[in-house]
C-alpha atoms as a PDB file:
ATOM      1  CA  UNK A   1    -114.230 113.981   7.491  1.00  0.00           C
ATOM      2  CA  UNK A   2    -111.879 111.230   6.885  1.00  0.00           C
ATOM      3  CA  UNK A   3    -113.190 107.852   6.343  1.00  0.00           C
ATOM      4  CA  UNK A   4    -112.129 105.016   9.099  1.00  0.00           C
ATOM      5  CA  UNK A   5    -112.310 101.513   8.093  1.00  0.00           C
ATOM      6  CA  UNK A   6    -113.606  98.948  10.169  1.00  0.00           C
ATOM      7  CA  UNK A   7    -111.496  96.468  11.679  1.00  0.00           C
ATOM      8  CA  UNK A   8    -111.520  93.141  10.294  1.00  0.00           C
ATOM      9  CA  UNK A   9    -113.611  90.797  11.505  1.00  0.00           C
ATOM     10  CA  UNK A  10    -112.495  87.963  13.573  1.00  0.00           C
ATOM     11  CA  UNK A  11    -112.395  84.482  12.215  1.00  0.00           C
ATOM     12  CA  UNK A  12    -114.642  82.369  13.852  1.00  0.00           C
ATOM     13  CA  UNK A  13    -113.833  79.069  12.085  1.00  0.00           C
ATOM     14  CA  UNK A  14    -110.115  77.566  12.627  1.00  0.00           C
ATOM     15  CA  UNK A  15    -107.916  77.744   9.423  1.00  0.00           C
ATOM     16  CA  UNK A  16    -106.145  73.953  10.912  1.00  0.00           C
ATOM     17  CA  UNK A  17    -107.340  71.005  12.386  1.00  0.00           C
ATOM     18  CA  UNK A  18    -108.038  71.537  15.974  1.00  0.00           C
ATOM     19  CA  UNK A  19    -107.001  68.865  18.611  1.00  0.00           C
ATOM     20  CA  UNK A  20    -110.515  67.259  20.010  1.00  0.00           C
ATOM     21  CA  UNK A  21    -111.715  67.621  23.073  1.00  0.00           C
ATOM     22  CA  UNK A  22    -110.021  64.787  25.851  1.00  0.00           C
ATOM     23  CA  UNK A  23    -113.662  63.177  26.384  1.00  0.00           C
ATOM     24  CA  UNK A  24    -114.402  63.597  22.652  1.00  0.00           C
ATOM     25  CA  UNK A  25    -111.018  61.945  21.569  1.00  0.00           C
ATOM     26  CA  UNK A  26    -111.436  58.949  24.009  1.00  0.00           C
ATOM     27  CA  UNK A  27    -115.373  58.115  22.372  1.00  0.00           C
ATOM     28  CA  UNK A  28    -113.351  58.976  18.624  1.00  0.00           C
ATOM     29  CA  UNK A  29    -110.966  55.971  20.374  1.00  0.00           C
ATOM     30  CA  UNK A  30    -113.446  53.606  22.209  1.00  0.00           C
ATOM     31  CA  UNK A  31    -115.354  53.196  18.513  1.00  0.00           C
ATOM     32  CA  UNK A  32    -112.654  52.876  16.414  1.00  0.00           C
ATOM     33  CA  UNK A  33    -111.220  49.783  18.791  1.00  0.00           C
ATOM     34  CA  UNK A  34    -115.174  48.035  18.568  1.00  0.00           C
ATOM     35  CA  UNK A  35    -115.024  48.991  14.707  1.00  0.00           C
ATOM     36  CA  UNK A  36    -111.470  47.168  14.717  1.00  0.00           C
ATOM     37  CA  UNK A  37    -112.769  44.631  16.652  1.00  0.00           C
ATOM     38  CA  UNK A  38    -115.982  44.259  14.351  1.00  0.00           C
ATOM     39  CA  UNK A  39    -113.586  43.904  10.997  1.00  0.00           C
ATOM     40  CA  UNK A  40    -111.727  40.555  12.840  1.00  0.00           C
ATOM     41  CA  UNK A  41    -114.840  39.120  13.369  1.00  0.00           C
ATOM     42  CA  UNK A  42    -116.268  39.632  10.065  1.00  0.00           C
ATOM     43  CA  UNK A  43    -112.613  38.459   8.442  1.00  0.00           C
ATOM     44  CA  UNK A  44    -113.693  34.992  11.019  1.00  0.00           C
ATOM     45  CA  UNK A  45    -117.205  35.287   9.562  1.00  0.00           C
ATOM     46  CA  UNK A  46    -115.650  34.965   5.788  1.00  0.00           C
ATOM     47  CA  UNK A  47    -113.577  32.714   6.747  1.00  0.00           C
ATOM     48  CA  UNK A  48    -115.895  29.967   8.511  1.00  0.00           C
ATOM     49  CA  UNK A  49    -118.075  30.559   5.512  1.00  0.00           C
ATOM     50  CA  UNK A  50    -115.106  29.123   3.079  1.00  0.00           C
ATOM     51  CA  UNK A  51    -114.740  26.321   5.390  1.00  0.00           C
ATOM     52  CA  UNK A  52    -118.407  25.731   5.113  1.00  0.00           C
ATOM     53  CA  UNK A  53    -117.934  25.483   1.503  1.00  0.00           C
ATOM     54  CA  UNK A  54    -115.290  23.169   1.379  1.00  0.00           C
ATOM     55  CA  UNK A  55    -116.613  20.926   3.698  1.00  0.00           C
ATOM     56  CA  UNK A  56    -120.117  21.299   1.314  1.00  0.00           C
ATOM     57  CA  UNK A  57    -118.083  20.332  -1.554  1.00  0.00           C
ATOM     58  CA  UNK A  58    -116.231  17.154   0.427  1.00  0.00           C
ATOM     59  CA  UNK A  59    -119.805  16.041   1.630  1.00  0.00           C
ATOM     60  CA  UNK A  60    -121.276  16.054  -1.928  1.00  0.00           C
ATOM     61  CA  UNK A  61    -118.679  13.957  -3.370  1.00  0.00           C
ATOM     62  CA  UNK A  62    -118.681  11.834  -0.558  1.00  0.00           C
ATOM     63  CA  UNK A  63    -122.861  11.284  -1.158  1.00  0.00           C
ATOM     64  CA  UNK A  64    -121.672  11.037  -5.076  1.00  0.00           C
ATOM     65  CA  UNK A  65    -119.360   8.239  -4.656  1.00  0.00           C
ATOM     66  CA  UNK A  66    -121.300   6.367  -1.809  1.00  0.00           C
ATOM     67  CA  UNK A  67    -119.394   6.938   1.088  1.00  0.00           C
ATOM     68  CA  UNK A  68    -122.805   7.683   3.596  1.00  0.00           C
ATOM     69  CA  UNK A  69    -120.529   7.457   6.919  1.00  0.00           C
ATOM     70  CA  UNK A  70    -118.432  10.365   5.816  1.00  0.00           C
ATOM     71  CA  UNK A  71    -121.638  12.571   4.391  1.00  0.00           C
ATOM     72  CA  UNK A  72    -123.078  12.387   7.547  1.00  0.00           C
ATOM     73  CA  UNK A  73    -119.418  12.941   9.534  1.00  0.00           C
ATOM     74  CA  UNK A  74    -119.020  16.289   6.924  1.00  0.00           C
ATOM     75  CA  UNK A  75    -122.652  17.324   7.310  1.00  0.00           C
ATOM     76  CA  UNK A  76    -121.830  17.382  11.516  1.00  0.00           C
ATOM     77  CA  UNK A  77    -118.811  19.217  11.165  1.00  0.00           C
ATOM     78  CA  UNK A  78    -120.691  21.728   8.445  1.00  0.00           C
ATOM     79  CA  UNK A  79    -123.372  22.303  11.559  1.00  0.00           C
ATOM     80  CA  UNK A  80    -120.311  22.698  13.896  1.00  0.00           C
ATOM     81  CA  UNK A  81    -118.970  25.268  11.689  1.00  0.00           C
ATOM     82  CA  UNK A  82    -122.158  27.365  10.890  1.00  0.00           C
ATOM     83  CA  UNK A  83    -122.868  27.515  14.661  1.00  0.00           C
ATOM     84  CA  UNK A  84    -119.430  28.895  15.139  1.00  0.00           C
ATOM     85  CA  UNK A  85    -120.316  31.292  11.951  1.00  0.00           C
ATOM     86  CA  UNK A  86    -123.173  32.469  13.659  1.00  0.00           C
ATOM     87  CA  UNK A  87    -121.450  32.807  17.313  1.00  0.00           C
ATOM     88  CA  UNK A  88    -119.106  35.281  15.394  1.00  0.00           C
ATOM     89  CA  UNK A  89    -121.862  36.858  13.846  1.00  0.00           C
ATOM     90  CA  UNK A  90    -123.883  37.845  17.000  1.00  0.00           C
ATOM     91  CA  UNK A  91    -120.049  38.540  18.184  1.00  0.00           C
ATOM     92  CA  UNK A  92    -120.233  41.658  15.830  1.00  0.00           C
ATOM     93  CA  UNK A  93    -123.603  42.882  16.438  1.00  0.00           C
ATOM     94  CA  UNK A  94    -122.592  43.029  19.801  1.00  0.00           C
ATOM     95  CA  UNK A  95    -120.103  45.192  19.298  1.00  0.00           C
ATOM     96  CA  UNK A  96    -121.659  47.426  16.954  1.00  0.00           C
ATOM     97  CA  UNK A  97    -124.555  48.075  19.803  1.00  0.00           C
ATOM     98  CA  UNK A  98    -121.548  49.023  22.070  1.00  0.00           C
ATOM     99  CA  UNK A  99    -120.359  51.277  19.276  1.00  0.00           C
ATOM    100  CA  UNK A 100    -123.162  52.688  19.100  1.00  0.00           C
ATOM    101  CA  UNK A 101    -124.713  53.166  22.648  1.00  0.00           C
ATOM    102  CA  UNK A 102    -121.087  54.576  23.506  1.00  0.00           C
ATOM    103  CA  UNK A 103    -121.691  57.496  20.343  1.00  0.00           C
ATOM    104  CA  UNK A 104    -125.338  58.040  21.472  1.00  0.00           C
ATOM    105  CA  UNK A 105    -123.718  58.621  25.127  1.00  0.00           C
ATOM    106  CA  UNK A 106    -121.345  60.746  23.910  1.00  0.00           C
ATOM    107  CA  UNK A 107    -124.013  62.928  21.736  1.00  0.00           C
ATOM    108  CA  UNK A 108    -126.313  63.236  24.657  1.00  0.00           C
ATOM    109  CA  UNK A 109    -123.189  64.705  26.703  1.00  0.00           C
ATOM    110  CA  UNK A 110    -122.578  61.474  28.797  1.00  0.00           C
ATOM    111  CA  UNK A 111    -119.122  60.561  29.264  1.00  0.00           C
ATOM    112  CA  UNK A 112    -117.642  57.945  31.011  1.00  0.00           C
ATOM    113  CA  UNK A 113    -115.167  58.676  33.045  1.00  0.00           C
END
């Protein structure tokens, strides 16, 4: 009796990237805009935190050479700027909650429409 072989198995796994999934693809989108959105913020963040510094810097050589009206001028605007710091920071958690209520959505098969 002659021997048949069996015919090959189908592939279940693509061999190329696949396109996702229109809902899937707008989540994929809707996080990568917040995690955009979270780098500018934290590029603020650094950036109020070198102003911070300078203005530390100015407010001990002001105390250093006697000038009191300008240490206390430098240590308003250093509150000023750590508030604004801190605004920024509660910016990006913010967004990072979005982020990740919108991926929690999407894993529990709720998709905005």
């Amino acid at each position: 009796m002659p021997r048949t072989t069996a015919a090959p198995s189908k592939r279940t796994n693509p061999t190329t990237a696949q396109r996702w999934p229109n809902k899937a693809s707008a989540v994929a989108d809707e996080v990568q805009i917040r995690l955009a959105t979270i780098s500018k913020r934290a590029a603020e963040i650094d950036a109020r935190h070198a102003r911070i510094d300078t203005l530390a810097s100015m407010a001990v050589d002001a105390v250093k050479s006697g000038n009191a009206l300008l240490a206390q001028q430098l240590a308003m605007d250093i509150q000023r700027a750590s508030l604004a710091a801190r605004q920024h920071a509660v910016d990006v958690r913010s967004e990072a909650q979005a982020a990740s209520d919108v991926l929690a959505r999407a894993r529990r098969g709720e998709y905005d429409a």
